[in-house]
C-alpha atoms as a PDB file:
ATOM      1  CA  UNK A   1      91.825 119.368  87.958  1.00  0.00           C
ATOM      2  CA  UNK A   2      88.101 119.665  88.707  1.00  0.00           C
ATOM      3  CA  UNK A   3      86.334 122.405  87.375  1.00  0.00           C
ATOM      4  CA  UNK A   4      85.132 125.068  90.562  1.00  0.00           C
ATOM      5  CA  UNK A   5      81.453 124.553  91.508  1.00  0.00           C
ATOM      6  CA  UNK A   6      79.318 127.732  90.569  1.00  0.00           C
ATOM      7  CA  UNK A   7      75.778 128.670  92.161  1.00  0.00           C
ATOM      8  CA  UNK A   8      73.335 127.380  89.159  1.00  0.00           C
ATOM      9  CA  UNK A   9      71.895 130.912  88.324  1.00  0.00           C
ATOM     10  CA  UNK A  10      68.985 131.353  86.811  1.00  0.00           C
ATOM     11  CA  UNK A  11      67.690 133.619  83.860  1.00  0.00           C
ATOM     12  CA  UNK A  12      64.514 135.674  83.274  1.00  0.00           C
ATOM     13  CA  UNK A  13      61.680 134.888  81.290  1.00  0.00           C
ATOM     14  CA  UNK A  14      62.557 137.862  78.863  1.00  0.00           C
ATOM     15  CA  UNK A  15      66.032 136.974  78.361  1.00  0.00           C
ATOM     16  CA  UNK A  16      64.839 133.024  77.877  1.00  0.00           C
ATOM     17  CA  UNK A  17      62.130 134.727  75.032  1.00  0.00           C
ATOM     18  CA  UNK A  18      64.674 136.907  73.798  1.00  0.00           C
ATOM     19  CA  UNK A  19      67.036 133.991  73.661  1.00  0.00           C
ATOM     20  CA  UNK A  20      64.645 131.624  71.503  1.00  0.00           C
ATOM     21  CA  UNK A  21      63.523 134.827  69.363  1.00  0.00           C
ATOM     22  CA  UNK A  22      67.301 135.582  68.431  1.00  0.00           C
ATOM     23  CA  UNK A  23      67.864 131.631  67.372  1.00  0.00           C
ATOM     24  CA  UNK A  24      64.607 131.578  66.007  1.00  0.00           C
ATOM     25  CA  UNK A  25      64.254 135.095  63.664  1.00  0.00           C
ATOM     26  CA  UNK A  26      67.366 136.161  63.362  1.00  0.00           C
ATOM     27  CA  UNK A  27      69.438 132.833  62.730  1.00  0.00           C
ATOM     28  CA  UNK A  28      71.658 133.948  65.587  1.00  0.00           C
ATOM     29  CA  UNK A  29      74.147 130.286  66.940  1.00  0.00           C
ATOM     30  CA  UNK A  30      73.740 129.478  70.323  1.00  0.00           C
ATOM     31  CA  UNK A  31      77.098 130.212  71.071  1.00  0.00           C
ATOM     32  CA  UNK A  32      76.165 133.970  69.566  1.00  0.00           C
ATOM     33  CA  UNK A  33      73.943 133.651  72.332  1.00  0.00           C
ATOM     34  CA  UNK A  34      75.261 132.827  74.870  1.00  0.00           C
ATOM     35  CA  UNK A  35      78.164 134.883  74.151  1.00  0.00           C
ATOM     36  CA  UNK A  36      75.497 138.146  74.544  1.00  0.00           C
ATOM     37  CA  UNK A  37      73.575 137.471  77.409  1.00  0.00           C
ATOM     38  CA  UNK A  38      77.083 135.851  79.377  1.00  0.00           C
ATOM     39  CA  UNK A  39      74.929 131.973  79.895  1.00  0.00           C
ATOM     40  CA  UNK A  40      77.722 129.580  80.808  1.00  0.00           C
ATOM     41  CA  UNK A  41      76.223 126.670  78.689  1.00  0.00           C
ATOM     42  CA  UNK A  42      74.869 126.597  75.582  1.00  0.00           C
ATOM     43  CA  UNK A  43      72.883 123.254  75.773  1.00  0.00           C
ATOM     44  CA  UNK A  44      70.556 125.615  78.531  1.00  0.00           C
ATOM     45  CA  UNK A  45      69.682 127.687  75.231  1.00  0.00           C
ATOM     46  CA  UNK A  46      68.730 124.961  73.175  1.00  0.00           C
ATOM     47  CA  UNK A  47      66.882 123.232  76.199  1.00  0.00           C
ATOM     48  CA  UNK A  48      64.718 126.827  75.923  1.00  0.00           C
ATOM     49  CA  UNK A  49      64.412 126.299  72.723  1.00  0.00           C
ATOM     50  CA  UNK A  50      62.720 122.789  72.577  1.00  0.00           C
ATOM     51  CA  UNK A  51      60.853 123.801  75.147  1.00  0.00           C
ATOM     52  CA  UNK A  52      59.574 126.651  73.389  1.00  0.00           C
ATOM     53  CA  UNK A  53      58.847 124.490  70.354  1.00  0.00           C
ATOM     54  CA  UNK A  54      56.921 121.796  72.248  1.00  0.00           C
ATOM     55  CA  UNK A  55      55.140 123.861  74.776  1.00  0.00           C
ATOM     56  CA  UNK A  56      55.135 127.616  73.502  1.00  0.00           C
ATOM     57  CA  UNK A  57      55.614 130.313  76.233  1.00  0.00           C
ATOM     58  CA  UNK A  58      54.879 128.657  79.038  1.00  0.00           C
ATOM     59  CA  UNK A  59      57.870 126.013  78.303  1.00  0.00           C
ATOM     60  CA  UNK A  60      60.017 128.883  79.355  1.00  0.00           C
ATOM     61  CA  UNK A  61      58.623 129.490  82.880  1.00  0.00           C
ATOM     62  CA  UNK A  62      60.348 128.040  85.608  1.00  0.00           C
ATOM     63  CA  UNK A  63      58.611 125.690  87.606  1.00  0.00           C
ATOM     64  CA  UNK A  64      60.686 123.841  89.732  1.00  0.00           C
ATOM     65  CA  UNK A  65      59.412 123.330  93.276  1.00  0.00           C
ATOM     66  CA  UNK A  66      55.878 124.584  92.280  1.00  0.00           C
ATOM     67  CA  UNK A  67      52.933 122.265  92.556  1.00  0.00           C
ATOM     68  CA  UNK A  68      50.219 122.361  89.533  1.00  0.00           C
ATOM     69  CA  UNK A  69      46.766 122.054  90.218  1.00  0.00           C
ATOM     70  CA  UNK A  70      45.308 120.308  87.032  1.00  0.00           C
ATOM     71  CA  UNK A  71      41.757 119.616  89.180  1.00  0.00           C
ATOM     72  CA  UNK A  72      40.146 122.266  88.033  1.00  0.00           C
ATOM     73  CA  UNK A  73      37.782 125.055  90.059  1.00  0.00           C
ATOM     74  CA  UNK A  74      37.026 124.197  93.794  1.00  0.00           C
ATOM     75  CA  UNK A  75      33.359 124.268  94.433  1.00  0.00           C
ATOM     76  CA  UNK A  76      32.561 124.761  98.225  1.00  0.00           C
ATOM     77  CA  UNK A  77      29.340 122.316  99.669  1.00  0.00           C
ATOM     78  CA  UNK A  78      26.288 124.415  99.662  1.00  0.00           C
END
């Protein structure tokens, strides 16, 4: 029997810190965790997690679908 397709939902950036602080500090599992905050897959909280490791706060933002500008200032002709 297939499993019933669910909407992907996405979390907040608090929960995601809150998430990586309680694995982090407190030694919490990730099933702990995602037992708490109700996340369907545990793999999503250690995906924050790297992310966090590798890239600090910003690895939590979500940035799908967003462009980054990496050019630097625009400086109109004079």
């Amino acid at each position: 029997m297939r499993k019933k397709e669910q909407p992907n939902k996405s979390y907040t950036k608090e929960i995601k810190q809150e998430a990586v602080r309680l694995h982090e500090d407190e030694k919490w599992t990730y099933r702990q965790i995602t037992e708490k905050y109700g996340i369907q897959d545990k793999d999503r909280v250690r995906k924050w997690v790297y992310k966090f490791r590798k890239q600090g706060e910003y690895g939590l933002l979500d940035n799908r679908g967003r462009r980054v500008d990496r050019s630097g200032p625009i400086h109109p002709a004079a």
